[in-house]
Protein backbone atom coordinates (compact mmCIF):
# COMPACT_ATOMS: atom_id res chain seq x y z
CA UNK A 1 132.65 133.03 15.81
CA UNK A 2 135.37 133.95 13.33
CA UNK A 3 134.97 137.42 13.33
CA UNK A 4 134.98 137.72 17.20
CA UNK A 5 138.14 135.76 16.84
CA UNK A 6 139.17 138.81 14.65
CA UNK A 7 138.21 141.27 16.65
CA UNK A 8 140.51 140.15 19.62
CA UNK A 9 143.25 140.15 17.46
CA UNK A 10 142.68 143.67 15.96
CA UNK A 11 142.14 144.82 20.05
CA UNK A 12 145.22 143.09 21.11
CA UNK A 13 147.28 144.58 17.99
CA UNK A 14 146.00 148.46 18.45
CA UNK A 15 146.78 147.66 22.38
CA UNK A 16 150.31 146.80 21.75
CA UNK A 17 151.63 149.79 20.99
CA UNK A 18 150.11 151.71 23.73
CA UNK A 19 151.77 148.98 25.95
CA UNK A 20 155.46 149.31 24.59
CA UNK A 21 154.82 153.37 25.00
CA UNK A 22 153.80 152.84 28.64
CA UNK A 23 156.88 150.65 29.11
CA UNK A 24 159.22 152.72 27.07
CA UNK A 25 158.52 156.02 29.02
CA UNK A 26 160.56 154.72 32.31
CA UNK A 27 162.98 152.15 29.43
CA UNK A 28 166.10 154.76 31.02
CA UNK A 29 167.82 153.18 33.88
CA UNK A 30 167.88 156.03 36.26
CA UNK A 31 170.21 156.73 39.36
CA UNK A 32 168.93 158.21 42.42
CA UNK A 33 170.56 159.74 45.21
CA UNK A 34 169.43 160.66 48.45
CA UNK A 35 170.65 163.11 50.12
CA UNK A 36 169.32 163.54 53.57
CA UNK A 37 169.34 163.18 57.05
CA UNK A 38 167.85 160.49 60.16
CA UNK A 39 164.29 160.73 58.45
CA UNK A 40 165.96 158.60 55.33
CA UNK A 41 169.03 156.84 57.23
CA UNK A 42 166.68 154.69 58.79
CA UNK A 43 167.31 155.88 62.55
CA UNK A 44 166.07 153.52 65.28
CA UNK A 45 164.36 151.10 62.31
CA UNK A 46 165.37 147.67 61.17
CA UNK A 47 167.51 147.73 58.40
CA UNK A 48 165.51 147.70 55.07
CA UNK A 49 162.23 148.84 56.84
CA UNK A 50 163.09 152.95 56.17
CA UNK A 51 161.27 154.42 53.35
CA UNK A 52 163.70 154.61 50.93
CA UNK A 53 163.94 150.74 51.20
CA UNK A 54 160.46 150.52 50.36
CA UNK A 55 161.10 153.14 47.70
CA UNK A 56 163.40 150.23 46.04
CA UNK A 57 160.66 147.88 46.18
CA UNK A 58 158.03 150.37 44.82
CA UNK A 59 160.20 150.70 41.75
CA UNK A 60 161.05 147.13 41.10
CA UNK A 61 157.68 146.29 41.86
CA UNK A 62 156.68 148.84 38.66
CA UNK A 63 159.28 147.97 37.12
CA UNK A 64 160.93 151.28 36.42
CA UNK A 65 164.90 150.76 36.41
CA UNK A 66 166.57 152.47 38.83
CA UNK A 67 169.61 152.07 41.25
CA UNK A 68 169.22 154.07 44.86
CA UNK A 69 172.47 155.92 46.59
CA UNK A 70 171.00 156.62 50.41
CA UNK A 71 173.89 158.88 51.19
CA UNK A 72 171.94 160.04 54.20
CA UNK A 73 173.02 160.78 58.03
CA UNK A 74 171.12 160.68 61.12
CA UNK A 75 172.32 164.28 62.20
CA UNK A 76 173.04 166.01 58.83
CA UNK A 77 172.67 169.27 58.53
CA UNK A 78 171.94 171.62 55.02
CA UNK A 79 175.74 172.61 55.41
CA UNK A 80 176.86 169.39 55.68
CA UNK A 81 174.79 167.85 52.62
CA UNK A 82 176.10 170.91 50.53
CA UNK A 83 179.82 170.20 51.66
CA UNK A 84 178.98 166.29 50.29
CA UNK A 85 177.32 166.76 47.77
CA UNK A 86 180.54 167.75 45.38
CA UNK A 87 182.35 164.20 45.63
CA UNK A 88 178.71 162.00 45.83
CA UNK A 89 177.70 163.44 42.64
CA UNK A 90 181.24 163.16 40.81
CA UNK A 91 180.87 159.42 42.15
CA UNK A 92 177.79 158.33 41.19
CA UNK A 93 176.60 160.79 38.43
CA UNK A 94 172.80 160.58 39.60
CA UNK A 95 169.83 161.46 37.55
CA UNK A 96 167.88 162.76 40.33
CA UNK A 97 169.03 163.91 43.30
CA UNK A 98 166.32 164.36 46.31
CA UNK A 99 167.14 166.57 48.97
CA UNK A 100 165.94 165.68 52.41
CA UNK A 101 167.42 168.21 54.87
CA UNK A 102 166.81 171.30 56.89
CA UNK A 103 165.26 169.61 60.16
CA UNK A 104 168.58 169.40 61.96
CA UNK A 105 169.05 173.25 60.75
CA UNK A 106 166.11 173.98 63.02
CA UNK A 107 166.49 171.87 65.79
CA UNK A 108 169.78 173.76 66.23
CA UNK A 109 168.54 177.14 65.77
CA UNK A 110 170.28 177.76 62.79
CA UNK A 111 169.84 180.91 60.76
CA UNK A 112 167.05 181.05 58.19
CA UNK A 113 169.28 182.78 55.73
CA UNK A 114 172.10 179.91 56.53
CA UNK A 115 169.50 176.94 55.34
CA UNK A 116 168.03 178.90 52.51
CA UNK A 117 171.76 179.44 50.83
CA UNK A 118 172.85 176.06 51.67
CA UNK A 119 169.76 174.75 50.43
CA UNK A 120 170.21 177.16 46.76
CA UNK A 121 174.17 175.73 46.61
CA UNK A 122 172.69 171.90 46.88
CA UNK A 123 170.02 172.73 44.27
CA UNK A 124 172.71 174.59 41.70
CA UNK A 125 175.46 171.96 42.37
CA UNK A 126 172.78 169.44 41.41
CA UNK A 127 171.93 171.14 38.33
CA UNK A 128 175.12 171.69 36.91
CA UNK A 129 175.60 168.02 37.32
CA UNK A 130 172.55 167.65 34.93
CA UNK A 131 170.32 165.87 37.82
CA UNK A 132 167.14 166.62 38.48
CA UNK A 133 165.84 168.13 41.94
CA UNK A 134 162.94 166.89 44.60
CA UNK A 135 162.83 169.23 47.28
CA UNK A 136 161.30 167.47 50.50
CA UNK A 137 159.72 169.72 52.52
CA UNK A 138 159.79 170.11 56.57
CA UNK A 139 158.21 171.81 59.22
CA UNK A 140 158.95 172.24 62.37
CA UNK A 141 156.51 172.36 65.54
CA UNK A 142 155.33 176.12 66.62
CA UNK A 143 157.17 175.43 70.11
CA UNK A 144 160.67 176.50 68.38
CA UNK A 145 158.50 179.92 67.79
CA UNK A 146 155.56 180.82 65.48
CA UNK A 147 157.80 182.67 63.25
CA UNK A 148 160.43 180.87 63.11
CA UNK A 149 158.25 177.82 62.31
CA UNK A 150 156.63 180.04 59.75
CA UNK A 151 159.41 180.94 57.97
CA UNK A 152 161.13 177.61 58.04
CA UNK A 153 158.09 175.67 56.50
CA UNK A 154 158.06 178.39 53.90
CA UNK A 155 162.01 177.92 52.59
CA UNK A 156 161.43 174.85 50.65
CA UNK A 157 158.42 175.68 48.59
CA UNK A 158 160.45 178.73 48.18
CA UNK A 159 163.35 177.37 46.71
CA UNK A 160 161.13 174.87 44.98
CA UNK A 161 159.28 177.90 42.96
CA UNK A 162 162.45 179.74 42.72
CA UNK A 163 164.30 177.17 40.87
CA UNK A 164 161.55 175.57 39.14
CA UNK A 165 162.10 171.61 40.41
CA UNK A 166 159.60 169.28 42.25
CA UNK A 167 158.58 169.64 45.58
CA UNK A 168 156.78 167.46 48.56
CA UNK A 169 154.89 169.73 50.31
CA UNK A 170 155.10 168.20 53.73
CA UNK A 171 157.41 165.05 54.20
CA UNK A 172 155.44 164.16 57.46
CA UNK A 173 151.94 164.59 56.15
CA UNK A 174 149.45 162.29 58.33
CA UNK A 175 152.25 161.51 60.98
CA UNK A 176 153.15 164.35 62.31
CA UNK A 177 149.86 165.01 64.20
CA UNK A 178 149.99 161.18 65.10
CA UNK A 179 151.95 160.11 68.41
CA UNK A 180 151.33 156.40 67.67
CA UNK A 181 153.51 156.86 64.67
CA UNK A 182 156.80 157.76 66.33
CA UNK A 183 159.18 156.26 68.09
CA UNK A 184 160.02 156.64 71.25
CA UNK A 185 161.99 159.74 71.36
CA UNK A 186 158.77 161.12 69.83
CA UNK A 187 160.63 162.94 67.02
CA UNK A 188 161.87 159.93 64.77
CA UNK A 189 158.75 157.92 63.00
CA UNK A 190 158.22 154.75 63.35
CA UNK A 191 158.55 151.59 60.87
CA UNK A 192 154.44 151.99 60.76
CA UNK A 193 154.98 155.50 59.58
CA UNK A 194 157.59 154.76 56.45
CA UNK A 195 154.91 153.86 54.12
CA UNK A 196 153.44 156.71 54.74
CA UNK A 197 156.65 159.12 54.25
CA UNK A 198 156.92 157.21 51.08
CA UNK A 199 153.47 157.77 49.63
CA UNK A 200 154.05 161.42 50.67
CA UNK A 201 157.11 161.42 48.15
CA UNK A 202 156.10 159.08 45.49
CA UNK A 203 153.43 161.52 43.44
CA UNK A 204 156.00 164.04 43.01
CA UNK A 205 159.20 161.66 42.48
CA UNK A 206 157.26 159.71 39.68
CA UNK A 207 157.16 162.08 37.14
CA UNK A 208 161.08 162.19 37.27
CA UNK A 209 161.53 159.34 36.32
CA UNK A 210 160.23 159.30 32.98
């Protein structure tokens, strides 16, 4: 009976360690900032419902410390992140900045070439303010032109490689091919969908914050 006693001792001692590393990895408060458009500014939702909202309750809920800046705008556009991004990042010195744009650049026909540098200035600005980068990738429906589509979908893991920072592949992974999950403008999801955008960025924000 003793030694049993013993042994759960010994277990819980050689545990504890592994415990404090597990806890220690995310001990860093972190800042986040997120720097996109209507898909993160919680257009047409109830306040709190958007993903990034539920973001803030994934992290407290794993307790990882970190703050969230949702500098987002239903609207934005690349050139408009990249012309705030100078005075949000002097403000709130984030750790890692995730970048959430290009969708509006589409829906307005904007050049390729346009998106892609405005995309590389947000990425370098970001960097030389010692944050990290998450790319969030979009894609636009063939309608607006097979190649164009093409092409678009293709910038971010572009810049992603190029530059050497995370990437989510597809923001709208499992909604976009579901009507249910939009509102009623059928371009904006739905407070059913956020969950979903959010376990679509989770896996590749994670690893930042460590």
């Amino acid at each position: 009976m003793q030694s049993k006693s013993w042994r759960r001792v010994l277990v819980a001692l050689l545990a504890m360690p592994l415990m404090m590393l597990a806890a220690s990895a995310y001990s860093a408060p972190k800042t986040l900032l997120v720097l996109g458009d209507s898909l993160s500014a919680e257009y047409g939702l109830t306040r709190g419902s958007g993903w990034v909202a539920l973001l803030d309750q994934r992290l407290q809920q794993e307790k990882i410390g970190a703050s969230i800046i949702n500098a987002s705008i239903s609207g934005e556009t690349t050139i408009g992140g990249k012309n705030r991004l100078p005075a949000l990042l002097s403000k709130h010195t984030p750790d890692i900045v995730i970048v959430e744009l290009g969708a509006n650049d589409a829906l307005r026909g904007l050049q390729l070439s346009a998106t892609q540098s405005n995309l590389q200035a947000i990425i370098d600005m970001s960097r030389q303010a010692k944050a990290k980068v998450l790319v969030v990738g979009m894609q636009i429906p063939p309608n607006y032109g097979a190649d164009y589509a093409g092409k678009f979908a293709q910038l971010f893991p572009a810049a992603a490689k190029q530059n050497k920072t995370a990437l989510v592949p597809f923001f709208m992974k499992d909604i976009a091919d579901k009507p249910a999950l939009f509102q009623a403008d059928r371009m904006h999801p739905n407070e059913q969908a956020q969950s979903t955008l959010l376990d679509n960025v989770w896996p590749h924000l994670k690893p930042l914050l460590k």
